[in-house]
Protein backbone atom coordinates (compact mmCIF):
# COMPACT_ATOMS: atom_id res chain seq x y z
CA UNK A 1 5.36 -1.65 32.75
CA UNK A 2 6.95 1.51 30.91
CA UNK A 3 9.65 -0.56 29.68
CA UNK A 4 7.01 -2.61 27.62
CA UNK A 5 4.67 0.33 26.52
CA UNK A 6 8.38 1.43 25.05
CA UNK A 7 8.81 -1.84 23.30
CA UNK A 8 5.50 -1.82 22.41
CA UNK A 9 5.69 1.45 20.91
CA UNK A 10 9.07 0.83 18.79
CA UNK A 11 7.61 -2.33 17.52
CA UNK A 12 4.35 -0.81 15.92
CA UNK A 13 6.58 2.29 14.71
CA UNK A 14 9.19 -0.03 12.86
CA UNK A 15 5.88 -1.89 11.59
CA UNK A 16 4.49 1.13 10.25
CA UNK A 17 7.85 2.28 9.01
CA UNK A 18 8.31 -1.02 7.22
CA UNK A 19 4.81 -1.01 5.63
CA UNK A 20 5.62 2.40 4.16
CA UNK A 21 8.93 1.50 2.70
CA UNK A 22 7.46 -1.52 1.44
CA UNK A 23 5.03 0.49 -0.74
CA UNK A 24 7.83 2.91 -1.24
CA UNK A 25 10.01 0.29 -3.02
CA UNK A 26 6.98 -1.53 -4.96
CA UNK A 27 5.70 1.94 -6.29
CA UNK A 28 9.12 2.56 -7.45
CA UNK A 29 9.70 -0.73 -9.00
CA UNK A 30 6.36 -0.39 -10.45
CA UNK A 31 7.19 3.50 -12.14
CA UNK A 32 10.71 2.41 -13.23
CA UNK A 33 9.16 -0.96 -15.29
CA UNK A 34 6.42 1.60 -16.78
CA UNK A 35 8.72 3.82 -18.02
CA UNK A 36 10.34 0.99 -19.46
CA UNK A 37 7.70 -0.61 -21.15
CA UNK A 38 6.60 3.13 -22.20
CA UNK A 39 9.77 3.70 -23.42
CA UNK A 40 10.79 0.49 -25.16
CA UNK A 41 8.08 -2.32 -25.81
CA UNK A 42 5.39 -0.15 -27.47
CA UNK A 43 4.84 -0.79 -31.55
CA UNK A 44 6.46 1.31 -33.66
CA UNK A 45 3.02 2.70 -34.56
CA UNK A 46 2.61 3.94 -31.46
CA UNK A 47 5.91 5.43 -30.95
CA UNK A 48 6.02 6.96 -34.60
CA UNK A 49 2.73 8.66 -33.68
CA UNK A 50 3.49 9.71 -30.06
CA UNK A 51 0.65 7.03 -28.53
CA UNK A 52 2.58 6.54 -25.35
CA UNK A 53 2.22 7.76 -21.84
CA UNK A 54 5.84 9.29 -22.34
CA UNK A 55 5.35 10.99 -24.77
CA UNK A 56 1.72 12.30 -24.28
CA UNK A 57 2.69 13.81 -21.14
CA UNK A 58 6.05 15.03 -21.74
CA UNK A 59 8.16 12.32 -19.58
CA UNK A 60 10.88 11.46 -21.81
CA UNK A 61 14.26 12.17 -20.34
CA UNK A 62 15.92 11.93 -24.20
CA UNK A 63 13.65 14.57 -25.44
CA UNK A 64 13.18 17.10 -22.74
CA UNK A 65 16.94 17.42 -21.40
CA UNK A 66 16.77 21.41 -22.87
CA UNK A 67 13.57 21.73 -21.39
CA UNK A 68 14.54 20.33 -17.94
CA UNK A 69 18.13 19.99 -17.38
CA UNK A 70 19.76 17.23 -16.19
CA UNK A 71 16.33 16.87 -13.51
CA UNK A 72 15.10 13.64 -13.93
CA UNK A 73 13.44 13.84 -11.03
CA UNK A 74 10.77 15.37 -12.36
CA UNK A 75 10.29 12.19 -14.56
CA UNK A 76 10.54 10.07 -11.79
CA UNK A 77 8.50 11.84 -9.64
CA UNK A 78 5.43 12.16 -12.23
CA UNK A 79 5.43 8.59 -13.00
CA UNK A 80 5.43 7.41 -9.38
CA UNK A 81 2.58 9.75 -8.44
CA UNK A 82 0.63 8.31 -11.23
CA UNK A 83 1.53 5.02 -10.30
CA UNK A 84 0.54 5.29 -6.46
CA UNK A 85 -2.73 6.87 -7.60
CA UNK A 86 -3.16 3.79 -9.86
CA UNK A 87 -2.22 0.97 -7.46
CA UNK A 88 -4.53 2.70 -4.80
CA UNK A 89 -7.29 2.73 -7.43
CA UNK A 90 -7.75 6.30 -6.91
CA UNK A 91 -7.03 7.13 -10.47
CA UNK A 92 -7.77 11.18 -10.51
CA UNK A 93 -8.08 10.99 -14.29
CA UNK A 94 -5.59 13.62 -15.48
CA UNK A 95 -3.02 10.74 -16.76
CA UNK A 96 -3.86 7.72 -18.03
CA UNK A 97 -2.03 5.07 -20.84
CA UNK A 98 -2.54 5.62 -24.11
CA UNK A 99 -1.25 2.39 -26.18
CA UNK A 100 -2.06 -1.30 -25.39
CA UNK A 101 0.62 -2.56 -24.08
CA UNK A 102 0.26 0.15 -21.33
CA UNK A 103 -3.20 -0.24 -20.70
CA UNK A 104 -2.85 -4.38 -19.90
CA UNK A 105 0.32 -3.32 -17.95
CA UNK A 106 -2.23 -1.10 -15.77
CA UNK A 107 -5.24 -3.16 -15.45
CA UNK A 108 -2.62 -6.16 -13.95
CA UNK A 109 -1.49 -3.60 -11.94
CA UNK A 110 -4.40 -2.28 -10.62
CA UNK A 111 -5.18 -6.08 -9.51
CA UNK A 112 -2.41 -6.21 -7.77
CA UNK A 113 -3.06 -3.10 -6.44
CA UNK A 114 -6.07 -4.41 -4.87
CA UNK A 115 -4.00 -7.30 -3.18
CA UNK A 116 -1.35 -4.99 -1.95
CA UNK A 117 -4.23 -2.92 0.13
CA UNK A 118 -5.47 -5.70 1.52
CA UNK A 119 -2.12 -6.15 3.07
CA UNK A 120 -1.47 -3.37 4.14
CA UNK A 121 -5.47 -2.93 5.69
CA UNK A 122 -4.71 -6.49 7.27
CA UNK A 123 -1.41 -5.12 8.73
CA UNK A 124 -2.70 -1.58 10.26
CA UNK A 125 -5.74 -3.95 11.82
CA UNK A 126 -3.35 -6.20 13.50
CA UNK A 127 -1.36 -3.15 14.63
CA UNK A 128 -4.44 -1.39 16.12
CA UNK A 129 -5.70 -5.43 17.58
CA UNK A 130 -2.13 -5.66 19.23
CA UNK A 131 -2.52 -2.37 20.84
CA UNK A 132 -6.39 -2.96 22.30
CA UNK A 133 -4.71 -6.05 23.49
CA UNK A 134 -2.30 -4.38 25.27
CA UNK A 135 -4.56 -2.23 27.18
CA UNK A 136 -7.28 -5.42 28.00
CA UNK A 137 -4.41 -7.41 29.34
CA UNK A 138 -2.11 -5.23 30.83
CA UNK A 139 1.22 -6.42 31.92
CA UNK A 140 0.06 -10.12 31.60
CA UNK A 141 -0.46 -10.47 28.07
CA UNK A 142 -0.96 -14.53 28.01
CA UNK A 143 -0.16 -16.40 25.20
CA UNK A 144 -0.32 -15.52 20.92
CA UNK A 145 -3.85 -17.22 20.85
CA UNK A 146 -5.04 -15.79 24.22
CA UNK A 147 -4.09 -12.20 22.89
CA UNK A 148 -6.04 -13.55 19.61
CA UNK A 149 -8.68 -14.63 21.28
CA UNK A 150 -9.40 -11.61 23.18
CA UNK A 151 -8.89 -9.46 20.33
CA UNK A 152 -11.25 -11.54 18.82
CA UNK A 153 -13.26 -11.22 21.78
CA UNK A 154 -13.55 -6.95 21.75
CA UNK A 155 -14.33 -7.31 17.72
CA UNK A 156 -17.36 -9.02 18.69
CA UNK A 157 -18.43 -6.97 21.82
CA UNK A 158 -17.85 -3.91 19.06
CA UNK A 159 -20.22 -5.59 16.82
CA UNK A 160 -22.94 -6.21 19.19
CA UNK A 161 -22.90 -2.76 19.86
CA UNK A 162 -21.04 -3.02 22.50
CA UNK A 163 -22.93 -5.03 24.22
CA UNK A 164 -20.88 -8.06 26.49
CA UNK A 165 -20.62 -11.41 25.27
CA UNK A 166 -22.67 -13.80 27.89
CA UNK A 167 -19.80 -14.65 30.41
CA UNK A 168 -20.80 -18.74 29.79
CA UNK A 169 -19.90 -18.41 26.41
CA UNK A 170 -16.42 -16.03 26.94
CA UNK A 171 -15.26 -19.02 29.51
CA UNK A 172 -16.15 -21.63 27.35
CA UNK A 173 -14.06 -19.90 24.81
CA UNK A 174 -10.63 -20.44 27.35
């Protein structure tokens, strides 16, 4: 019994733990190809007249180095925080893209965004399902669609205010 609440346990932690360096890595991606695209595919109108993200908020490593040293983590660090506030939609307003090319890069993003949460929501629920499934069926945990089912089962006792589901209808069910 303690040897699966253990198992149990590690599992959900190394889920978690996975979910966070997923978003981690795609944040990072995400703030590295901004820069980029910041950086290097903006018009030379908007570069001449310092109408990028960069260079509006200070982030350029080429033209700060006197200003910050050899710390580009600052750079990095700035652009991921406005990225994760972006791909969350929570957006606080105090940075935001200034050219074109930026501004399609963030509305794609921000889509995506939307698709990545769902994910991770859809992940977290089957976390929290797997471990009111644990507790309904104790050390007999029956088959994947049994442990469904029953989760299944609990949603809909939750939604009828917790009222049981009629017992000929749970045993038709199985």
């Amino acid at each position: 019994m303690v040897r699966l609440e253990v198992k149990f346990c590690c599992k959900n932690i190394y889920r978690v733990f996975r979910m966070v360096t997923i978003f981690v890595m795609v944040t990072y991606f995400n703030a590295c190809l901004f820069y980029y695209i910041s950086l290097e595919l903006n018009t030379k109108e908007d570069l001449l007249s310092g109408n990028t993200f960069i260079q509006k908020y200070g982030l350029s490593y080429k033209h700060n180095i006197e200003h910050y040293g050899n710390e580009y983590w600052y750079y990095l660090l700035s652009i991921c925080y406005y990225i994760s506030t972006t791909v969350n939609i929570i957006g606080y307003g105090e940075m935001f893209p200034q050219s074109n090319i930026e501004k399609v890069w963030i509305c794609f993003l921000m889509l995506s965004g939307q698709f990545m949460a769902v994910y991770f929501l859809g992940q977290f629920i089957d976390i929290v399902l797997s471990g009111m499934n644990s507790e309904v069926s104790g050390t007999d945990r029956g088959t994947a669609a049994e442990i469904e089912l029953q989760g299944w089962l609990i949603l809909m006792t939750r939604y009828r205010d917790n009222k049981p589901i009629p017992i000929a209808l749970e045993q038709s069910l199985y």
